[in-house]
Protein backbone atom coordinates (compact mmCIF):
# COMPACT_ATOMS: atom_id res chain seq x y z
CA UNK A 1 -16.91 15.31 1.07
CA UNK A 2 -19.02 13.55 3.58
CA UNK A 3 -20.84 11.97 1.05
CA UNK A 4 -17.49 9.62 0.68
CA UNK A 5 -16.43 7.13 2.91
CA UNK A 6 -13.70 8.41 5.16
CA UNK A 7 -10.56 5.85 5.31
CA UNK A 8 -8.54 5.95 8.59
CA UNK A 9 -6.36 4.61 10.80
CA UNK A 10 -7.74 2.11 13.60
CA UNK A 11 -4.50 3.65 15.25
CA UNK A 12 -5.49 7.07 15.00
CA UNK A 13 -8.93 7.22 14.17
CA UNK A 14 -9.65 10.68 15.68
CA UNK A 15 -7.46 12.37 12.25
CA UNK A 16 -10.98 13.04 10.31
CA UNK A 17 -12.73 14.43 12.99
CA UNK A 18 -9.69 17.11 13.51
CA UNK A 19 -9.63 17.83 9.92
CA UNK A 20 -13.10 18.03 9.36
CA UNK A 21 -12.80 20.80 12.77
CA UNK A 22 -9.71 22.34 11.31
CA UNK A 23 -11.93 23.60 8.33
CA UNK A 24 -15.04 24.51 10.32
CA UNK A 25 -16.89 21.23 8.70
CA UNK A 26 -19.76 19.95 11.12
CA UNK A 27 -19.70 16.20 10.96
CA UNK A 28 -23.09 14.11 9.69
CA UNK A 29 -23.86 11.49 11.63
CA UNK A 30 -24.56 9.78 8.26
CA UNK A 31 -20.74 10.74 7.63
CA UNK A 32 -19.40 6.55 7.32
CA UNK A 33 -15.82 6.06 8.31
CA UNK A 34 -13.94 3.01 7.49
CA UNK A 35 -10.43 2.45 10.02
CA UNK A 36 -7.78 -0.13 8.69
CA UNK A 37 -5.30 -1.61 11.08
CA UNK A 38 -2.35 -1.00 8.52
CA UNK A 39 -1.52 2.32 6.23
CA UNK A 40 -0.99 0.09 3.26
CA UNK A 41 -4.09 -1.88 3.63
CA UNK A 42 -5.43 2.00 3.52
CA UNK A 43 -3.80 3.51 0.76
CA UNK A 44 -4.64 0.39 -1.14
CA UNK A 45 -8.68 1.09 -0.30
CA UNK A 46 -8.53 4.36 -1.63
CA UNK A 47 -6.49 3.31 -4.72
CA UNK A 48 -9.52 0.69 -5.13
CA UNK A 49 -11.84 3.46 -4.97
CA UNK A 50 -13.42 2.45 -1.84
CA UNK A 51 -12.85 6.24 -0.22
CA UNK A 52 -10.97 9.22 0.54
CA UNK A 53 -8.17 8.20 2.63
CA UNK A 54 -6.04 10.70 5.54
CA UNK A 55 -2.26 9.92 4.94
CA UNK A 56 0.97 10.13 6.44
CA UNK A 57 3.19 12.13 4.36
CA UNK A 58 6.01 9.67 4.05
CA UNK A 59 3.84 6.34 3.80
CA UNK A 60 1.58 8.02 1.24
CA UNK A 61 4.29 9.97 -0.54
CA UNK A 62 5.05 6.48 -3.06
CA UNK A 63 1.52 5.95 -3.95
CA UNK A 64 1.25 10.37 -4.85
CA UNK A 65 4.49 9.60 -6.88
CA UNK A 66 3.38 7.03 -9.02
CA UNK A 67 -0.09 8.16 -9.32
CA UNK A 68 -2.29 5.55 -7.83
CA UNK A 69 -3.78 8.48 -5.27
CA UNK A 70 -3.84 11.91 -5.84
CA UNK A 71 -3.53 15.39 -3.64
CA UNK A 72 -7.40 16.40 -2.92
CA UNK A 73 -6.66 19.29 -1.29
CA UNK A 74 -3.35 21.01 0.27
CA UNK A 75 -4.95 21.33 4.25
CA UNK A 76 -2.85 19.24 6.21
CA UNK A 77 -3.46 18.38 9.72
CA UNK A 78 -0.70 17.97 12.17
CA UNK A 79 -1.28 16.01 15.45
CA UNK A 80 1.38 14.69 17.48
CA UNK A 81 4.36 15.64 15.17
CA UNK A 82 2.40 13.70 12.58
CA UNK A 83 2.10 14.94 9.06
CA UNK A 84 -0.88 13.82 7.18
CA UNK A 85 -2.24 14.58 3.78
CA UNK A 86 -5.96 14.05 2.55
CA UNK A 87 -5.19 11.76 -0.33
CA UNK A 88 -7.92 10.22 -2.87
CA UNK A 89 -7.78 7.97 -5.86
């Protein structure tokens, strides 16, 4: 997975580094992460196949229902009352 660039939130851009804690993953400091300013700008990225993006469940939930990202894996990662979902195109 850290051979993909990581697609975040300039507004929460501490989300990977939890996850990639949460499942015991030690970060690479080769490990590139790209920060948008907006969610869509985000989701759009990783539906351009520019990386893996970390979603909020209701922001992400149109672009999972159409099909333009998919589920890469079920961990979620809750911070804040925040749900997010690893998403990827």
């Amino acid at each position: 997975m850290l051979k993909h660039r990581l697609l975040g939130s300039k507004h929460q851009p501490e989300l990977w580094r939890e996850w990639l804690r949460k499942l015991g993953i030690a970060e690479r400091p080769t490990a590139q992460f790209i920060d948008f300013d907006s969610f869509h700008l985000l989701y759009e990225a990783a539906v351009n196949g520019l990386g893996i993006a970390m979603g909020l469940e209701v922001i992400v939930e149109p672009y999972l229902d159409d099909g333009r990202l998919s589920h890469l894996c079920d961990v979620r990662c809750a911070r804040e009352n925040i749900l997010c979902r690893l998403s990827r195109a």
